[in-house]
Protein backbone atom coordinates (compact mmCIF):
# COMPACT_ATOMS: atom_id res chain seq x y z
CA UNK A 1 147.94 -37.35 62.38
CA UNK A 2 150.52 -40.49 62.47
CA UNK A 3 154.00 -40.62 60.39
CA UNK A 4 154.98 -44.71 60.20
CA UNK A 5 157.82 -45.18 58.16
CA UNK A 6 157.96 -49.00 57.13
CA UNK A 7 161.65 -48.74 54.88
CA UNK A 8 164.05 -45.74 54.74
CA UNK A 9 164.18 -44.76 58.24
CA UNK A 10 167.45 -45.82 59.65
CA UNK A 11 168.24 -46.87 56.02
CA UNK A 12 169.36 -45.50 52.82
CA UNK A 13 166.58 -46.80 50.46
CA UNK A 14 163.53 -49.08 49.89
CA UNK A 15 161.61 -45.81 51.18
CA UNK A 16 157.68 -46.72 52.27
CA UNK A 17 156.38 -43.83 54.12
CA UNK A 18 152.87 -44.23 55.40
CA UNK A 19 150.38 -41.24 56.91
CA UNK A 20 147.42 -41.57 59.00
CA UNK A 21 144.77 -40.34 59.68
CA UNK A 22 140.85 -40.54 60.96
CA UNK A 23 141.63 -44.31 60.47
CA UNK A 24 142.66 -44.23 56.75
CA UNK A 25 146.64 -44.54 55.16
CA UNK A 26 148.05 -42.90 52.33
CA UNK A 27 151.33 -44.51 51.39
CA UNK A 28 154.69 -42.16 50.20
CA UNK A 29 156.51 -44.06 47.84
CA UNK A 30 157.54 -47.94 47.69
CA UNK A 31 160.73 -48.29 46.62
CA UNK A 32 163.53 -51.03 46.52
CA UNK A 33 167.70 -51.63 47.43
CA UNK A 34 170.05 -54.13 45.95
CA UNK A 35 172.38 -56.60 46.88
CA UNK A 36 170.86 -55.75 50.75
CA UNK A 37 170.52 -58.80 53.47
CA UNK A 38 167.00 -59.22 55.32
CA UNK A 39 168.31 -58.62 58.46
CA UNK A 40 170.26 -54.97 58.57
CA UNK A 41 171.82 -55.77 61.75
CA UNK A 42 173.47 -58.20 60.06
CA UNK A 43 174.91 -56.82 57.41
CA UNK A 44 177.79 -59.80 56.43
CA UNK A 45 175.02 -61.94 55.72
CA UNK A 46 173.73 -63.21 52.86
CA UNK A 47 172.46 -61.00 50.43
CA UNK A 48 169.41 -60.67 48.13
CA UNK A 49 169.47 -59.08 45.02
CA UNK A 50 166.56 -56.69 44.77
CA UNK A 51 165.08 -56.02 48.64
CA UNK A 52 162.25 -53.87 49.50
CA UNK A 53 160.63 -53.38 53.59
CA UNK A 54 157.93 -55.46 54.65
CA UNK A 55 154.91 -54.37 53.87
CA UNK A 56 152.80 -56.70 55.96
CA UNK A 57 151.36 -54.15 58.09
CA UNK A 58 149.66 -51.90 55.13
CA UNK A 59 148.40 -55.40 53.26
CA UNK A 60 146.55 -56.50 56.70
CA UNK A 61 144.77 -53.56 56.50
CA UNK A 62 144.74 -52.25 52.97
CA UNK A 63 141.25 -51.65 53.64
CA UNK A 64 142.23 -48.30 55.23
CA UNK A 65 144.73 -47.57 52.29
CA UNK A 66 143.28 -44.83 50.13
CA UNK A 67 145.82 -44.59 47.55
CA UNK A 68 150.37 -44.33 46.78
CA UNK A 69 152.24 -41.55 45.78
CA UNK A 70 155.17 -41.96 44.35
CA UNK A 71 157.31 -38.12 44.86
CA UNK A 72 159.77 -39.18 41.77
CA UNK A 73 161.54 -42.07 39.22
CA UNK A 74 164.18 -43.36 41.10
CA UNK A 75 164.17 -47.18 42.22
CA UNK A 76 164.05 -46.83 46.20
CA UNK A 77 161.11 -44.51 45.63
CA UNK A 78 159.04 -46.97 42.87
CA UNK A 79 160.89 -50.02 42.20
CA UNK A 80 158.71 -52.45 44.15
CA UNK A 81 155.38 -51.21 42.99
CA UNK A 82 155.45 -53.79 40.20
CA UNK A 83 155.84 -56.67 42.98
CA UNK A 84 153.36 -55.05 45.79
CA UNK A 85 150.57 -53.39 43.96
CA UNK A 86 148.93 -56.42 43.62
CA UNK A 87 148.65 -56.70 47.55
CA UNK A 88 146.48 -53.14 48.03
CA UNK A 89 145.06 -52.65 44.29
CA UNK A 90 145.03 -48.79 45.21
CA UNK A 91 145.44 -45.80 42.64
CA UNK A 92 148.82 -44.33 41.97
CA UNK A 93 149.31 -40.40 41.91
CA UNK A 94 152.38 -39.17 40.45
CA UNK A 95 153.46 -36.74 37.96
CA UNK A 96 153.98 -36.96 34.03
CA UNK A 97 157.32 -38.06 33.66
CA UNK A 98 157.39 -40.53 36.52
CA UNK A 99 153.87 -41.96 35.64
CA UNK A 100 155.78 -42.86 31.88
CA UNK A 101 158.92 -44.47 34.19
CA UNK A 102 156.32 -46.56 36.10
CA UNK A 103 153.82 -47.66 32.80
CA UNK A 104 157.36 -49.11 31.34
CA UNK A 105 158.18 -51.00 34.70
CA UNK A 106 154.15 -52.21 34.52
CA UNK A 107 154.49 -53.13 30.88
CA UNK A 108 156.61 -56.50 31.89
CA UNK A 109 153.86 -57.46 34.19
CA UNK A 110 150.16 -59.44 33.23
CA UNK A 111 148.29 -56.37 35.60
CA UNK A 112 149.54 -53.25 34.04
CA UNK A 113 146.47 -52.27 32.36
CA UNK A 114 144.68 -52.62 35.63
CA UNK A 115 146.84 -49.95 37.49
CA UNK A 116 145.28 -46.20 37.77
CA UNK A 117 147.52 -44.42 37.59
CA UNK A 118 146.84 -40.54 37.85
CA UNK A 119 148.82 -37.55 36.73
CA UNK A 120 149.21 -34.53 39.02
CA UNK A 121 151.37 -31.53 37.77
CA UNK A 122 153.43 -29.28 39.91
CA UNK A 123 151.58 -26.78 42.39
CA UNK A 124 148.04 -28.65 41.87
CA UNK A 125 145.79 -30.01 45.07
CA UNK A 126 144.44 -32.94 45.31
CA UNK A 127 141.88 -34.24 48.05
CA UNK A 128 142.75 -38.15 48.79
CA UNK A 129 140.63 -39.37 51.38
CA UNK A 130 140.87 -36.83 54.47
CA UNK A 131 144.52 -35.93 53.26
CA UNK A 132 144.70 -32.33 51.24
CA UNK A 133 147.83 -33.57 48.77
CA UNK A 134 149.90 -30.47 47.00
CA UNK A 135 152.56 -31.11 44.85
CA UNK A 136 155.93 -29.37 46.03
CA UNK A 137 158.76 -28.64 42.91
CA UNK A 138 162.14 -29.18 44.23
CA UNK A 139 165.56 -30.18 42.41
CA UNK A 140 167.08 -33.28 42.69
CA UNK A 141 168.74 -35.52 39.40
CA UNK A 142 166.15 -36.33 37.60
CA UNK A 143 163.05 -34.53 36.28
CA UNK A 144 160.05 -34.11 38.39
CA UNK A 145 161.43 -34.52 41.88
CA UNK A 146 158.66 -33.45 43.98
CA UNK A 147 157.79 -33.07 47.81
CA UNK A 148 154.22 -33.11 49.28
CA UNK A 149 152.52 -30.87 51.32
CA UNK A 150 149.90 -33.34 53.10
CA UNK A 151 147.37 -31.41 55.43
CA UNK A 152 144.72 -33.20 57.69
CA UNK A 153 142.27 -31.22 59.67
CA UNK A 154 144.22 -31.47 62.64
CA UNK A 155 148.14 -31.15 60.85
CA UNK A 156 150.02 -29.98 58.26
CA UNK A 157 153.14 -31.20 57.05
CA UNK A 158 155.79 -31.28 54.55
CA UNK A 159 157.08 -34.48 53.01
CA UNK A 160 160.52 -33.61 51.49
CA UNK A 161 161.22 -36.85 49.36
CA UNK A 162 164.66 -36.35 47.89
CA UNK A 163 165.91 -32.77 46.96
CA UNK A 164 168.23 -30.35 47.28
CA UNK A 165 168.77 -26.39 46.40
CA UNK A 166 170.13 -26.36 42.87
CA UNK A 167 170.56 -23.01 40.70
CA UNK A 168 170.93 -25.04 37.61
CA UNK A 169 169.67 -28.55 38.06
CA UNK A 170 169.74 -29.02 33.78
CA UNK A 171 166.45 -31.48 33.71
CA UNK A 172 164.28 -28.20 35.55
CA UNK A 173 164.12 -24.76 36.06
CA UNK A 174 166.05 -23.51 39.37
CA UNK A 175 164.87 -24.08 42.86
CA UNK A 176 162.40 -21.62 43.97
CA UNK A 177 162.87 -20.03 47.63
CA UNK A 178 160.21 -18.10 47.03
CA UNK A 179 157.30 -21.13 47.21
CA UNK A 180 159.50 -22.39 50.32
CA UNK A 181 158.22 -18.97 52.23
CA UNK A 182 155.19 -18.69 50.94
CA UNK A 183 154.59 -22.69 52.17
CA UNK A 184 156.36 -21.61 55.69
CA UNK A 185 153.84 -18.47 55.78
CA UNK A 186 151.07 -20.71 55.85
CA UNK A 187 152.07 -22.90 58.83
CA UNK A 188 154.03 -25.89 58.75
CA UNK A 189 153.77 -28.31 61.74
CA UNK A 190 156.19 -30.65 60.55
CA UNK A 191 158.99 -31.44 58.12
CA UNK A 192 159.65 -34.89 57.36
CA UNK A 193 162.89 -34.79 55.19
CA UNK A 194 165.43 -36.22 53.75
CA UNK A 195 168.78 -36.42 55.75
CA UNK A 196 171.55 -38.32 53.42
CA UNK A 197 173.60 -35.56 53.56
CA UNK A 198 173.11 -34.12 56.70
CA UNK A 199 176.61 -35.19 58.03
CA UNK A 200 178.62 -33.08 54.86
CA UNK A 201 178.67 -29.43 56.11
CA UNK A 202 178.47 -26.99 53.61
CA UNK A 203 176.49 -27.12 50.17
CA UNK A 204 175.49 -29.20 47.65
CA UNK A 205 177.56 -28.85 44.19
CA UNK A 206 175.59 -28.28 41.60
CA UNK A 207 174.69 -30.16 38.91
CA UNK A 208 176.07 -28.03 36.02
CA UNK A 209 178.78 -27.74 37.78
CA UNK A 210 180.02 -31.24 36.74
CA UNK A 211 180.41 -30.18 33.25
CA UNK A 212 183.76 -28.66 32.91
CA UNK A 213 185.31 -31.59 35.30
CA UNK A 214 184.08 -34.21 32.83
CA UNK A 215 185.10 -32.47 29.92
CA UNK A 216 188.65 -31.48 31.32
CA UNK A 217 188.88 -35.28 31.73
CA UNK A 218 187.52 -36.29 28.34
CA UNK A 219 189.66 -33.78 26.38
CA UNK A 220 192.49 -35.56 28.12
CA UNK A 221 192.25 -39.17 26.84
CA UNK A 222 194.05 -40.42 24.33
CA UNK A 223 192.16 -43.10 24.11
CA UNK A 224 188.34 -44.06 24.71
CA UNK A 225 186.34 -42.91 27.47
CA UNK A 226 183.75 -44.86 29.81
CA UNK A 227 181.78 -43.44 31.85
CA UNK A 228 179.95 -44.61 35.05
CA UNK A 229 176.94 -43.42 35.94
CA UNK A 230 173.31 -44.16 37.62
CA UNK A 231 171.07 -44.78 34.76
CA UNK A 232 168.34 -42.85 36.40
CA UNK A 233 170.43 -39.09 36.19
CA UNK A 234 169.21 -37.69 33.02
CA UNK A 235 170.74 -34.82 34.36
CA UNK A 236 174.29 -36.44 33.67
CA UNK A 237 173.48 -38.25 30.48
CA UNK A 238 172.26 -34.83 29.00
CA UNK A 239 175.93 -33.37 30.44
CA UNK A 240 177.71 -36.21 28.94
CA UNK A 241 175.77 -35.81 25.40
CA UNK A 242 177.04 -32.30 26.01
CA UNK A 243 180.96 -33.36 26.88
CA UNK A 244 181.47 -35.93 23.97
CA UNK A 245 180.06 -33.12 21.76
CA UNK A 246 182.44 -30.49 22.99
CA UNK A 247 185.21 -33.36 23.01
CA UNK A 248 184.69 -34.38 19.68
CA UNK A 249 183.26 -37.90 20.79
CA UNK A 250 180.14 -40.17 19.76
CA UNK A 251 178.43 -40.99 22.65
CA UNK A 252 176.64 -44.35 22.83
CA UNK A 253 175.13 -46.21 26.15
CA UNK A 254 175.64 -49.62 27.04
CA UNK A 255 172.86 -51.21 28.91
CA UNK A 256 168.89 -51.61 28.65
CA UNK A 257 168.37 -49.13 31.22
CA UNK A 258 170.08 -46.26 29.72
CA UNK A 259 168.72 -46.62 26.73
CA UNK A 260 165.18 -46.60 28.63
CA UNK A 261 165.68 -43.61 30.15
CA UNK A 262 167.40 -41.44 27.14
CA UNK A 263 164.38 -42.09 25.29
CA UNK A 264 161.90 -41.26 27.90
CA UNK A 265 164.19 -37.80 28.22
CA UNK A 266 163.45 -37.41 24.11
CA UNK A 267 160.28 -38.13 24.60
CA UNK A 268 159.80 -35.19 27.52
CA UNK A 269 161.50 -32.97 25.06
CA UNK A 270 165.03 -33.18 27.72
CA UNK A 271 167.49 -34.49 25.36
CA UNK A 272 169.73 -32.02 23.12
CA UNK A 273 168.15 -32.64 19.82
CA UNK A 274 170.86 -32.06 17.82
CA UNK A 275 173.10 -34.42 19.70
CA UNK A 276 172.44 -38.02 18.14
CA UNK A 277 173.97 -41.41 20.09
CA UNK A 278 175.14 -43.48 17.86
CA UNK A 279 174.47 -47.58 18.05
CA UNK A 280 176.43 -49.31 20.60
CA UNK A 281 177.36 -52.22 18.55
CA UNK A 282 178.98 -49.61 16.23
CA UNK A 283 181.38 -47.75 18.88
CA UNK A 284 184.03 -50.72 18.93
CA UNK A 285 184.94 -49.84 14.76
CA UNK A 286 185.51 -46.17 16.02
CA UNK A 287 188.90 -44.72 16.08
CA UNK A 288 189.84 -44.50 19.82
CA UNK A 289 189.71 -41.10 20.30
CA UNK A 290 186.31 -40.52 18.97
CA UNK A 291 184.57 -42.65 21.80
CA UNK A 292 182.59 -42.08 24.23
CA UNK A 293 180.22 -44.46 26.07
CA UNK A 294 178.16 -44.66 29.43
CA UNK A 295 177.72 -47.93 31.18
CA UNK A 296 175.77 -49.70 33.40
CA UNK A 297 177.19 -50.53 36.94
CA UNK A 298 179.55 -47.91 38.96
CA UNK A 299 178.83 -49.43 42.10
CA UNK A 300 180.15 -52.86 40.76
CA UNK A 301 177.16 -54.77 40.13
CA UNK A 302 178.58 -58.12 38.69
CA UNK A 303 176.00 -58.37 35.45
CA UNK A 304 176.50 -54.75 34.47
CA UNK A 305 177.89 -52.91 31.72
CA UNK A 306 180.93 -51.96 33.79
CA UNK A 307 182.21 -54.74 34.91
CA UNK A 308 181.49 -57.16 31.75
CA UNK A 309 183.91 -54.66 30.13
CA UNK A 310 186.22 -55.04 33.02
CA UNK A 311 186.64 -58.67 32.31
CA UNK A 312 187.11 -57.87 28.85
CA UNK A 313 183.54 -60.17 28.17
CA UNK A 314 181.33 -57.22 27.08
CA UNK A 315 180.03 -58.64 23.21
CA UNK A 316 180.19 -55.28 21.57
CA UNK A 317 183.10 -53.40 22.99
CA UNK A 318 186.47 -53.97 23.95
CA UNK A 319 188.54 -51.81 25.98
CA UNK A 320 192.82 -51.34 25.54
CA UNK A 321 195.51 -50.10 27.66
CA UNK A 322 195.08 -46.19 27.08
CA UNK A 323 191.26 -45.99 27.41
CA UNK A 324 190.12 -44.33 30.42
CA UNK A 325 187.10 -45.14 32.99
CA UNK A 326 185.32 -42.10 34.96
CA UNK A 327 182.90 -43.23 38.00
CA UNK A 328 180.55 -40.17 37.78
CA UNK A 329 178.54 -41.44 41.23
CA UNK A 330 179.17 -41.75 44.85
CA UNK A 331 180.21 -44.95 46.36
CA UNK A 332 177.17 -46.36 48.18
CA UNK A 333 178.04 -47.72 51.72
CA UNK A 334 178.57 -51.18 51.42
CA UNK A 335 179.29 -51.13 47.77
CA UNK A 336 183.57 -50.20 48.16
CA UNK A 337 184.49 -53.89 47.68
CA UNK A 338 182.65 -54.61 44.93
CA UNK A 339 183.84 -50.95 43.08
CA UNK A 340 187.22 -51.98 44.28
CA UNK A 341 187.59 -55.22 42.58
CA UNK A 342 186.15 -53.58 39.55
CA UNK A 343 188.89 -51.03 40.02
CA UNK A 344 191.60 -53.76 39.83
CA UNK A 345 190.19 -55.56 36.82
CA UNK A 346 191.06 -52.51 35.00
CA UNK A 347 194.25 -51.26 36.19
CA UNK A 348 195.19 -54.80 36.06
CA UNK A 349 194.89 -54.43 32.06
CA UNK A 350 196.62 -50.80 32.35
CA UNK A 351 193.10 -49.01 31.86
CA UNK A 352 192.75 -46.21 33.75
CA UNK A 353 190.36 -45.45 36.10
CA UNK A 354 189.28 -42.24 37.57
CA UNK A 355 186.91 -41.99 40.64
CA UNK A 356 185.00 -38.87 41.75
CA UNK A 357 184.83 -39.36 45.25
CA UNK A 358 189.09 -39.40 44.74
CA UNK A 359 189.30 -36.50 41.87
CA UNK A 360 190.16 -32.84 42.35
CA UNK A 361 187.44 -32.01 39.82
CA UNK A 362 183.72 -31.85 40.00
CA UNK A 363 182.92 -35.14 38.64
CA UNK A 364 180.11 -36.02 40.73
CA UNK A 365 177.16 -33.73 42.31
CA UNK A 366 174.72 -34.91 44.66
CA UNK A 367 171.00 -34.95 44.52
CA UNK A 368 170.93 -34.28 48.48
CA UNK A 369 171.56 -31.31 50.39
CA UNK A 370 173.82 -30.62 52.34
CA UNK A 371 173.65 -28.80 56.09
CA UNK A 372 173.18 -25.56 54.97
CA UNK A 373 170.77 -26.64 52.49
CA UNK A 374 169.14 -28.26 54.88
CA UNK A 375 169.42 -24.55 57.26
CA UNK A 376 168.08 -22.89 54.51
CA UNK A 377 164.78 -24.60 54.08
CA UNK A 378 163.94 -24.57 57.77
CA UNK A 379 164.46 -20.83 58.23
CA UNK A 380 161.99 -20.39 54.67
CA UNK A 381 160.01 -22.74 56.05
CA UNK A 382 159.49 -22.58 59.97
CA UNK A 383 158.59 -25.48 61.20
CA UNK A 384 156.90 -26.23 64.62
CA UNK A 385 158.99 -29.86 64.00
CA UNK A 386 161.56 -31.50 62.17
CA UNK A 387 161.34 -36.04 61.98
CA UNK A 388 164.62 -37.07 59.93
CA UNK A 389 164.05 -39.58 57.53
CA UNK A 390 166.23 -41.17 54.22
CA UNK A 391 169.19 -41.85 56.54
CA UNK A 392 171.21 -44.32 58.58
CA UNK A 393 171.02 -43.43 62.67
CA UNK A 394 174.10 -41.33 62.47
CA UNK A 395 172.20 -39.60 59.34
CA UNK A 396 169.24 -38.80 61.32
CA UNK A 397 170.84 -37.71 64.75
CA UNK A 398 173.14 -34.48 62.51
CA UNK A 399 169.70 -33.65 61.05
CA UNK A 400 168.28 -33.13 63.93
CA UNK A 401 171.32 -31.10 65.43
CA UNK A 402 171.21 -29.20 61.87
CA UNK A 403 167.30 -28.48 62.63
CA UNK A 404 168.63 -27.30 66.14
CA UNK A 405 170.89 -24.93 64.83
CA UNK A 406 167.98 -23.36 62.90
CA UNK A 407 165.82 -22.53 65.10
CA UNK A 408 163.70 -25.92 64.90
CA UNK A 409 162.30 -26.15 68.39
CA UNK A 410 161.43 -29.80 68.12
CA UNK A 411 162.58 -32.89 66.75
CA UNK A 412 161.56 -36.53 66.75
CA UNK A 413 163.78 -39.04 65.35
CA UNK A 414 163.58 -43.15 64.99
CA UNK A 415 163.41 -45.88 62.86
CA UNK A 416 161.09 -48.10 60.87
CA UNK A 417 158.08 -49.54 62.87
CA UNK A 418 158.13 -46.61 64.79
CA UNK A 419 154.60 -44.33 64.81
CA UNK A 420 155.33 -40.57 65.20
CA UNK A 421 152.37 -38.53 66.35
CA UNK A 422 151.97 -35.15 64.63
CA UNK A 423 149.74 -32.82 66.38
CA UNK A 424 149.37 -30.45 69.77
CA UNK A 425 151.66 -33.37 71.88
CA UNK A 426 153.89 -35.03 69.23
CA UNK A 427 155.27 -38.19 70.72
CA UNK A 428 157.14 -41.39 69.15
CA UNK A 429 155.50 -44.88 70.32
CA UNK A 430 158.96 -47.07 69.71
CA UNK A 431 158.69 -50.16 67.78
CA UNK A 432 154.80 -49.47 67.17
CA UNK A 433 154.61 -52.02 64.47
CA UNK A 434 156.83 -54.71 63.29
CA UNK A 435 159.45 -53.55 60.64
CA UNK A 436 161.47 -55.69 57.90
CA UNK A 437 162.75 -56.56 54.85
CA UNK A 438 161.41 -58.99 51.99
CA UNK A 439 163.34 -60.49 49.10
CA UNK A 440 161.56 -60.29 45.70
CA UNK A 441 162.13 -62.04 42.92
CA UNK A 442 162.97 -60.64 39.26
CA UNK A 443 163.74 -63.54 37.57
């Protein structure tokens, strides 16, 4: 059985995760990064706006591809199946809410009605090809994160996708230890997981946990609040619906994106019913103090929400000295200049800006774990092996050491192009297949 990652090994992002075996492919998500250069060893070159790996290898021999799995909604796990799919014309299996994400992203193209797409719900089996697929619940910041348990005849392994251990994860019910030892009971000869995290020691925070930081700051304002935040965390919108009720706010987003994804959490029955947004074109004739809105852009992109009311451009809304901006998200690496210069277009007008990463309060929670997460699974779990994945080198390598410490006897780590062997004699055959990056274009 063969792991080749093609994107999101040695990377944050653009994950493509292939499996082999008996001289067939099943593909792991195909997902995308912005503002990224084509060559990542040169990262002060120029940049592209949406880039996704190369998936030349896969399209020369989509022959052997049986089918894509997407594990969950967020853009460097599906974002570049609207551009690729075309290549391999292969059926899609993902679950309910992320098969509605993807049949909006389709709708824009001239193919969507020719995608099958297939629904799979939580704990159900599915044979694809030679590979036995069950779907794994985790928690993570959206709804339906989900990690695969992908047995061959001669393997059996778990594909993490993006997760972590979260007692109150708002968009699903709690994480369950209990199907984490039951899958380790039954054998596991790999876990192929995700390792963004795996250099913070400790535990995740969790995702309720932001509440009472976001409303301390809310109740605080004199003035109107903004609020950064990925578009994707419907865990955070349905927290902020939550704050600007308790804060005696109207909440309204700014930006197509948001407004995407708030329906598709009223349309899974997510949303707080009784908690209405109001129009965003109305939210400027508001008295200050009754405002609150969620943008578009905290890591600085320059069309965004964000910073179109950081030049004071934004057609519907305009913000005063006295109004306050909260960056509910991490800074991606790469992204501080950009989030700095947004930073000085509003203190520059005396708006004040508040960043998590820089705020005593719980502002922020990741949708990662964290080392002892990371512990925890692999003594529920018992793995023969441990390959780090979703991660920069440096990511990968304190995986591993975390694996170490937990009684993981083996470890493989590497990059994209690189074909792991899973089986008696794992092994890593370095550089296997060419590896890169493609631009695509949106416009």
């Amino acid at each position: 059985m063969w792991f080749l990652p093609l994107g999101g090994t040695g990377e944050i992002g653009m994950n493509m995760n292939l499996y082999g075996h008996a001289g067939r492919w099943l593909m792991i998500d195909c997902g995308v990064s912005f503002d990224e250069p084509l060559n990542p060893d040169k990262p002060n070159s120029f940049k592209h706006e949406v880039v996704c790996a190369d998936p030349r290898f896969i399209t020369d021999n989509k022959d052997e591809l049986e089918a894509i799995i997407i594990t969950h909604a967020h853009e460097d796990h599906i974002g570049a199946i609207e551009d690729l799919w075309l290549r391999w014309q292969k059926p899609i299996y993902t679950t309910p809410y992320t098969a509605a994400v993807l049949r909006r992203k389709l709708a824009y193209t001239a193919f969507a009605d020719l995608v099958p797409i297939i629904e799979v719900n939580g704990g159900e089996t599915v044979q694809i090809g030679p590979f036995s697929v069950t779907w794994v619940r985790f928690t993570h910041s959206l709804p339906e994160p989900f990690g695969l348990v992908i047995e061959t005849a001669v393997a059996r392994v778990l594909h993490t996708g993006d997760w972590k251990i979260d007692a109150q994860p708002i968009t699903s019910d709690a994480f369950d230890e209990g199907l984490f030892k039951r899958i380790g009971l039954a054998g596991i000869d790999a876990v192929v997981g995700d390792s963004t995290n795996a250099m913070k020691p400790g535990w995740s925070t969790s995702e309720a946990d932001c509440y009472d930081g976001l409303l301390a700051e809310a109740k605080e304002a004199s003035g109107r609040v903004v609020v950064g935040c990925f578009s994707s965390n419907i865990a955070r919108l349905i927290t902020l619906a939550r704050v600007a009720e308790a804060s005696g706010r109207y909440i309204a987003v700014l930006g197509r994106s948001l407004e995407r994804n708030v329906g598709l959490a009223r349309q899974f029955g997510l949303w707080p019913e009784h908690i209405e947004l109001i129009d965003h074109t109305h939210a400027g004739y508001l008295p200050p103090n009754e405002v609150l809105v969620v943008a578009t852009g905290c890591q600085g992109e320059a069309r965004a929400a964000l910073n179109r009311l950081a030049e004071d451009s934004h057609p519907h809304l305009a913000l005063d000295k006295g109004d306050k901006v909260i960056m509910s998200a991490i800074i991606i690496p790469g992204n501080e200049l950009a989030i700095q210069r947004l930073t000085n277009k509003f203190n520059a007008r005396r708006i004040e800006v508040v960043l998590a990463e820089q705020s005593p309060r719980v502002l922020h929670a990741s949708g990662h774990p964290n080392q002892e997460e990371l512990k925890q699974l692999y003594q529920w779990v018992k793995p023969r092996m441990v390959i780090p994945t979703h991660g920069e080198p440096e990511h990968l390598k304190a995986h591993a050491d975390v694996a170490k410490q937990a009684g993981v006897r083996m470890t493989l780590t590497g990059m994209n192009g690189d074909l792991f062997k899973i089986g008696l004699q794992p092994s890593v055959r370095r550089n296997a297949i060419k590896a890169g990056r493609i631009a695509l274009n949106r416009e």
